[in-house]
Protein backbone atom coordinates (compact mmCIF):
# COMPACT_ATOMS: atom_id res chain seq x y z
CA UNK A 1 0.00 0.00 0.00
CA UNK A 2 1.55 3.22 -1.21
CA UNK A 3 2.13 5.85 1.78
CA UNK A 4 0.05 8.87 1.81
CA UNK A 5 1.05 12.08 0.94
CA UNK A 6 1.07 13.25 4.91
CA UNK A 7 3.66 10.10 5.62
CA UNK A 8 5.46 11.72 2.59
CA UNK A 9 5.65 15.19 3.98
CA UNK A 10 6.77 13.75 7.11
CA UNK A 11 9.69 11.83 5.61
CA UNK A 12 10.55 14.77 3.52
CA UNK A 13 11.06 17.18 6.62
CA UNK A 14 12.89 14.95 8.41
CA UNK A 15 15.10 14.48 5.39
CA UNK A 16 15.70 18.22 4.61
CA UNK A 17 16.23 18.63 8.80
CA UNK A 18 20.00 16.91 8.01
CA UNK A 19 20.46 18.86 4.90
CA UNK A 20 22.33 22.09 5.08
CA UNK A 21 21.04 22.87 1.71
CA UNK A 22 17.37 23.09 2.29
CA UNK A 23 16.45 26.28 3.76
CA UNK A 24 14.79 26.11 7.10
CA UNK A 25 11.89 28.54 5.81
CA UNK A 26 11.12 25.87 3.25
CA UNK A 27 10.91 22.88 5.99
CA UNK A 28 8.55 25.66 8.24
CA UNK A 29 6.44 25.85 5.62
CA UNK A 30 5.68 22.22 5.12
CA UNK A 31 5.05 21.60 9.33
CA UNK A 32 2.31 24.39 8.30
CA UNK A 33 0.97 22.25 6.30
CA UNK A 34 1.74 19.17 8.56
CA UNK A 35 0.36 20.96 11.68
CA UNK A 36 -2.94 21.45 9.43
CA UNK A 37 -3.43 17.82 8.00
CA UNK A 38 -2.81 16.95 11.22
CA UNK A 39 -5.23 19.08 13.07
CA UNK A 40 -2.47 20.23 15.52
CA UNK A 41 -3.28 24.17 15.44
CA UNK A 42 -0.38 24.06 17.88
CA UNK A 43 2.20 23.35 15.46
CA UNK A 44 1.09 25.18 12.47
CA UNK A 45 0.89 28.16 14.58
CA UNK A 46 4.61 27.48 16.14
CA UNK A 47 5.61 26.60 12.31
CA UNK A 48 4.27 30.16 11.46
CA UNK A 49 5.83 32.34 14.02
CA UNK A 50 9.21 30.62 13.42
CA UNK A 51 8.65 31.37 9.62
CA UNK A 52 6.74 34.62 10.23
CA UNK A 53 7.64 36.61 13.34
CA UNK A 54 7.32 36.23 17.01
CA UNK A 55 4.88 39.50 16.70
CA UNK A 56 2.93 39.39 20.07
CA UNK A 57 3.72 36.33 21.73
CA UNK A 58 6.02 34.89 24.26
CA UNK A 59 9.57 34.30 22.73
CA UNK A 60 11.18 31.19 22.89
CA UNK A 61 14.84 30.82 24.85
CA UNK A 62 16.19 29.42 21.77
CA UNK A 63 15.41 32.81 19.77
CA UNK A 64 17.35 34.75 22.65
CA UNK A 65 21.13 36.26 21.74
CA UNK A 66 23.52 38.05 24.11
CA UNK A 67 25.41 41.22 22.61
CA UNK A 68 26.76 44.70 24.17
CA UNK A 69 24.37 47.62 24.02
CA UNK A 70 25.74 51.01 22.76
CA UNK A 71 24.46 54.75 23.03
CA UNK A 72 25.31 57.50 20.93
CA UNK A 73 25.22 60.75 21.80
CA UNK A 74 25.74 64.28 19.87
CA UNK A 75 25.43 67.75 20.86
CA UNK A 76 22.10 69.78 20.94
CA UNK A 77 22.72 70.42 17.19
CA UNK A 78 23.40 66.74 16.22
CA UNK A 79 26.86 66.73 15.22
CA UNK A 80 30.54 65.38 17.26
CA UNK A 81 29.15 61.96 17.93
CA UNK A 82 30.57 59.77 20.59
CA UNK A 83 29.32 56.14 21.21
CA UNK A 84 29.52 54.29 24.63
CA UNK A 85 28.93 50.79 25.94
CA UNK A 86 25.41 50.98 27.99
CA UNK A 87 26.15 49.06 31.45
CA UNK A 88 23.63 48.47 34.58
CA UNK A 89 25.31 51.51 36.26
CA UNK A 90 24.68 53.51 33.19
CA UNK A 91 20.98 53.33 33.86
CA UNK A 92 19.94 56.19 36.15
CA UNK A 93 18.14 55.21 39.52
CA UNK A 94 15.84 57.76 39.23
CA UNK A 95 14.28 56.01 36.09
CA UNK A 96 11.43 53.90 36.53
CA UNK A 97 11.82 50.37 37.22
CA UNK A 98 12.57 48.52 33.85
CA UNK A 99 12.32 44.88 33.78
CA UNK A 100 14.58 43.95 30.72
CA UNK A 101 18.42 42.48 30.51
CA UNK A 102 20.36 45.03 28.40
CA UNK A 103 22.64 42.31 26.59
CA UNK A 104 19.68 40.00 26.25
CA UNK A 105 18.51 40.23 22.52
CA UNK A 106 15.29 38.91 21.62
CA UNK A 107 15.69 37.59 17.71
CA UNK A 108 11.87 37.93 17.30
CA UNK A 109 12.33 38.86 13.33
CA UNK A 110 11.11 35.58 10.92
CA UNK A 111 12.93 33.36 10.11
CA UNK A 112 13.91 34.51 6.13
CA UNK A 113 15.18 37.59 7.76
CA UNK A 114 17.86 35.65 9.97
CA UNK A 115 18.67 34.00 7.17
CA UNK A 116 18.54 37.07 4.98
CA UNK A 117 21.47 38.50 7.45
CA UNK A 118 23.54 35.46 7.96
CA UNK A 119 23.55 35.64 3.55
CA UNK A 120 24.45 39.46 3.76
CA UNK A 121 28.08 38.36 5.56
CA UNK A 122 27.81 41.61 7.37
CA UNK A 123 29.20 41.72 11.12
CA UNK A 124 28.50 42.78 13.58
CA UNK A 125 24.48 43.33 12.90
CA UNK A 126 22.78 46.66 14.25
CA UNK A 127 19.62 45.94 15.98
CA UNK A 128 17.47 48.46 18.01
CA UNK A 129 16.35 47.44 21.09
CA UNK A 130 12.59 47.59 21.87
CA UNK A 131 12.96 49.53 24.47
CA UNK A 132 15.82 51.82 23.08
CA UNK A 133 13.80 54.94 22.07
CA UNK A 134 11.61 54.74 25.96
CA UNK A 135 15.38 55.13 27.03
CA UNK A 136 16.89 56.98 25.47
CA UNK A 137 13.82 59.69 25.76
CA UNK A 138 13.93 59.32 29.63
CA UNK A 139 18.06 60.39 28.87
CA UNK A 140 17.14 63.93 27.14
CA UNK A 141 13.63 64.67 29.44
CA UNK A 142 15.46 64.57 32.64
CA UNK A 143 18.48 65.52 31.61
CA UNK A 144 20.52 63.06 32.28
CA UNK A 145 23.96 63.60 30.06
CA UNK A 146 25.86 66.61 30.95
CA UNK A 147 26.42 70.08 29.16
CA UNK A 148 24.93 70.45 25.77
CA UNK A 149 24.97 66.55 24.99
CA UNK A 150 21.78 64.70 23.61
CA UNK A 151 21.21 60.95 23.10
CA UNK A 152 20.19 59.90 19.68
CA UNK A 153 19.98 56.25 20.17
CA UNK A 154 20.73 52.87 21.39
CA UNK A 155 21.84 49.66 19.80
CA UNK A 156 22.90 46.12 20.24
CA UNK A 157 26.07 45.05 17.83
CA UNK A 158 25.35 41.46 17.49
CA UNK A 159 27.76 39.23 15.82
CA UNK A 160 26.45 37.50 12.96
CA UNK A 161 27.60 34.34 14.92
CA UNK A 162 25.02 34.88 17.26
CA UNK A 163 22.12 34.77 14.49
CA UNK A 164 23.33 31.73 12.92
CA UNK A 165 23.90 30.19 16.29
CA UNK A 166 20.08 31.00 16.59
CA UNK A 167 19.03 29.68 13.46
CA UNK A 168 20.83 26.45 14.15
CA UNK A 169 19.20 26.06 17.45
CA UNK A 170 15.57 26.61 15.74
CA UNK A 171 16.79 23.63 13.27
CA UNK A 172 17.85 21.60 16.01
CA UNK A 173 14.26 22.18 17.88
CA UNK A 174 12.34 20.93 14.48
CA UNK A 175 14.75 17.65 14.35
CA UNK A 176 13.83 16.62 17.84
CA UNK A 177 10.02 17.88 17.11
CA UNK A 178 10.09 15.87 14.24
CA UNK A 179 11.51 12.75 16.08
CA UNK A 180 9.17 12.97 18.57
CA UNK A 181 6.44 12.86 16.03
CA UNK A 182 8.11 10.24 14.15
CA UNK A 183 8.04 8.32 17.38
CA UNK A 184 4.68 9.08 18.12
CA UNK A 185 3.21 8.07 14.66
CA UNK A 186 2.41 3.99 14.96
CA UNK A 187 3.05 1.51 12.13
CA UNK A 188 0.59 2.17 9.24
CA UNK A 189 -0.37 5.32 10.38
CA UNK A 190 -0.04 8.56 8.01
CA UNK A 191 -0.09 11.20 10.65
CA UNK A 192 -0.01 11.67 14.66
CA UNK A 193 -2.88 12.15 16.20
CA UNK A 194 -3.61 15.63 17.12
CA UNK A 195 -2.69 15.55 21.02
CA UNK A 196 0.49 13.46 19.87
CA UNK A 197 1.69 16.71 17.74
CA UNK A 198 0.81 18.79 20.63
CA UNK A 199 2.42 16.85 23.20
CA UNK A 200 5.50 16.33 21.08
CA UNK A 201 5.83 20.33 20.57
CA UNK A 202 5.83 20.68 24.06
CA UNK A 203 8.31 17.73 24.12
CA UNK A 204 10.33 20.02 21.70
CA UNK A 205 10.25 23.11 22.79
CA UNK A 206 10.39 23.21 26.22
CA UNK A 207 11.83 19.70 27.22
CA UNK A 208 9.09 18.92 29.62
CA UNK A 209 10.90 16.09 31.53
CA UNK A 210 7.12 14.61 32.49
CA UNK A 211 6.30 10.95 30.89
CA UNK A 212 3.20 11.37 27.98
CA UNK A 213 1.55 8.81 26.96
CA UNK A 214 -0.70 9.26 23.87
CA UNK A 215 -4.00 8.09 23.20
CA UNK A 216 -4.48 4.29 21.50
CA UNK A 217 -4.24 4.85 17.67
CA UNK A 218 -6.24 2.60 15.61
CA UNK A 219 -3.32 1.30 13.14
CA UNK A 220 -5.12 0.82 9.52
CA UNK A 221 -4.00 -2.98 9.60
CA UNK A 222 -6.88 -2.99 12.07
CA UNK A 223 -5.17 -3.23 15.11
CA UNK A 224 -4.28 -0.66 18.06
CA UNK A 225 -1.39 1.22 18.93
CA UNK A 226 -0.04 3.86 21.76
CA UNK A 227 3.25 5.28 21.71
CA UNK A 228 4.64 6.50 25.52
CA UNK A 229 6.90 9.25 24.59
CA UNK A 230 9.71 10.42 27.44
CA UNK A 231 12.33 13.06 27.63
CA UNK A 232 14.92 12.94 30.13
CA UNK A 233 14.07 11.14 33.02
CA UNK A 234 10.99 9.21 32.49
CA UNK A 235 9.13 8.81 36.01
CA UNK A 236 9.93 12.24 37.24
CA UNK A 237 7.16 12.98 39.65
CA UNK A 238 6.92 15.18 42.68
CA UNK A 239 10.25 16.98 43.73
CA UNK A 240 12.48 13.94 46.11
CA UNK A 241 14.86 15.88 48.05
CA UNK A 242 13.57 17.64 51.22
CA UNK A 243 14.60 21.31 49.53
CA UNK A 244 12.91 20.46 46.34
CA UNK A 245 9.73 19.62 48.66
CA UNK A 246 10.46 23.05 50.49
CA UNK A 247 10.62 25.27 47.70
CA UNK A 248 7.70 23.46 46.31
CA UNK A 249 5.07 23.90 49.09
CA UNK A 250 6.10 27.49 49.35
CA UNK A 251 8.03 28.80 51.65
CA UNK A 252 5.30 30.23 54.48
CA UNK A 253 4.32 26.54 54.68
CA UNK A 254 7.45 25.14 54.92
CA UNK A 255 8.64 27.71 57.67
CA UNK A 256 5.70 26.73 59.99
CA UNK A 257 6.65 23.33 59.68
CA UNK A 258 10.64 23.94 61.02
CA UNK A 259 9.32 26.34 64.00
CA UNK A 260 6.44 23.30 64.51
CA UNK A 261 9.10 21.11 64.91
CA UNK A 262 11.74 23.58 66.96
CA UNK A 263 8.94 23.75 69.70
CA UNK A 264 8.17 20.50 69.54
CA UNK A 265 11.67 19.46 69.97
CA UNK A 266 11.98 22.52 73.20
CA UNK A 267 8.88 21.06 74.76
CA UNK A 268 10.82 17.68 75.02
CA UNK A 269 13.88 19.43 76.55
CA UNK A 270 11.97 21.22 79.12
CA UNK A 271 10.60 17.72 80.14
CA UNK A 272 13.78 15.85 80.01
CA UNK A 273 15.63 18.87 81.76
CA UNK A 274 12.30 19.13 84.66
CA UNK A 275 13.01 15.21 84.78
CA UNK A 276 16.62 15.06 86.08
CA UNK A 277 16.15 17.95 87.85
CA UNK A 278 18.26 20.37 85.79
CA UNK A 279 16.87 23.65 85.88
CA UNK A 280 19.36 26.47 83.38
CA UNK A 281 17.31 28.77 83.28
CA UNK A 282 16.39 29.04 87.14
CA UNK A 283 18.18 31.50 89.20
C-alpha cells in the first residue's frame, strides 16, 4: 500500500532537517501544512511564528542572543558623535523600574530575515532594542547627560555568529520535534494524532521532563497502537529531596513546619531537663 502524501511530507522534513542545503523557511512551511493535515493548530501556529515573526507572543529561549548595548550621543545640534557601551550603572536610579536584561537580545524577526542576514556576511548586525527609544527619551527629558549633549539612540552590535547560532538552534528544535512525532506516529499510520503533535511540541520546545503517553491509535492494519513518549528522566514525579519539597510547598508553609518542629523538639527538653532535675534557666 503506497504511503500517503502526509507520511510523505513527514519523511521529507525529516530528510531536509539533516540537509544544510534546504532552507529552514522551506521545511517551516511544510510543518504548516503538517500541523494542518494533522489538526495540531499548535504546530502550524509554532511553524508560522518561526517562519513569520514572534509579533505578540512569548519568545522562545532558543530565539534569545547576548550582545553589548551602545548609546550614541551628539550635541544639541546633532553633530561630534561619541558612542559608549550601555552598562547596569549607566541606567539612572531615578528612572522607573525597567524589567529587561540590556545584553539580552530577543531575535523575534522571521525566520527569512535571519537567514537574509547570515547571507548578507555583514558583522557585527545593528539591531534596536525595543525599548531603546523609551530610554533613550527618559536620557534627554530629565536631563541626564551633561552640558549640551543629547542621546540619539541605542543599539545592540550582534555578531552575525550569534544569528546563525540561533538559526541552528531553531533547526535543532524541528529535528527533535520531528523525532518525537516520528516516534509518536504507529506503524501504518499517516499522521499523529492531534494531542500526539501537541504533546510532542511541548516535548520540543520546552523539554518537559514529564512521561506522555498518547491516546491508542487505531493502526489501519486494524489493530491498536499507543506510543509512551519520554524526555529525560521518564518517572519524574513530585520533587524527592527535602529542599525540592520546600521550595515546592512554598516557603510560608514550609517555615511553619521547622518552628512546629523547633517547639516541639523545646517542649521535650523542658521535660527531660524538669526530669533530672536540671533547671538552666532558674536563678
Amino acid at each position: 500500500m503506497a504511503s500517503k502524501p502526509s507520511r510523505g511530507l513527514l519523511a521529507a522534513i525529516e530528510a531536509g532537517v539533516h540537509d544544510d542545503t534546504v532552507s529552514l523557511s522551506s521545511l517551516l512551511q511544510k510543518c504548516i501544512l503538517l500541523g494542518k493535515r494533522s489538526g495540531s493548530a499548535e504546530l502550524s501556529d509554532w511553524a508560522s511564528r518561526e517562519l513569520n515573526g514572534y509579533r505578540g507572543h512569548e519568545l522562545p529561549d532558543y530565539r534569545k542572543a547576548r550582545a553589548a548595548a551602545f548609546l550614541v550621543i551628539t550635541n544639541r545640534a546633532g553633530y561630534n558623535p561619541i558612542t559608549q557601551r550601555l552598562h547596569e550603572h549607566n541606567i539612572p536610579d531615578w528612572l522607573p523600574e525597567q524589567d529587561f536584561d540590556l545584553e539580552e537580545v530577543p531575535l523575534a524577526m522571521g525566520v527569512g530575515e535571519l537567514e537574509a542576514l547570515v547571507a548578507k556576511g555583514e558583522t557585527p548586525v545593528r539591531l534596536i532594542p525595543p525599548w531603546g527609544s523609551v530610554l533613550v527619551d527618559l536620557y534627554n527629558e530629565h536631563g541626564y547627560l551633561d552640558g549640551n549633549s543629547y542621546a540619539r539612540t541605542i543599539y545592540w552590535e550582534v555578531p552575525l555568529t550569534s544569528i546563525h547560532g540561533v538559526i541552528t538552534r531553531i533547526r535543532a528544535t524541528l529535528a527533535e520535534l520531528i523525532a518525537e512525532l516520528d516516534e509518536a506516529t504507529p506503524e501504518g499510520e499517516s499522521l499523529p494524532t492531534k494531542t500526539a503533535a501537541d504533546q510532542a511540541l511541548q516535548l520540543a520546545i520546552h523539554g518537559d521532563n514529564n512521561q506522555v503517553t498518547f491516546s491508542p491509535q487505531h493502526a489501519s492494519s486494524g489493530g491498536s497502537n499507543s506510543t509512551t513518549v519520554t524526555s529525560g528522566n521518564g518517572g519524574a514525579g513530585e520533587p524527592t529531596t527535602f529542599w525540592q519539597r520546600l521550595r515546592k510547598r512554598g516557603a510560608v508553609v514550609a517555615i511553619a513546619t521547622i518552628v512546629s518542629a523547633i517547639v516541639t523538639i523545646a517542649a521535650l527538653a523542658v521535660a527531660v531537663f524538669t526530669w533530672i532535675g536540671w533547671t538552666p534557666w532558674g536563678p
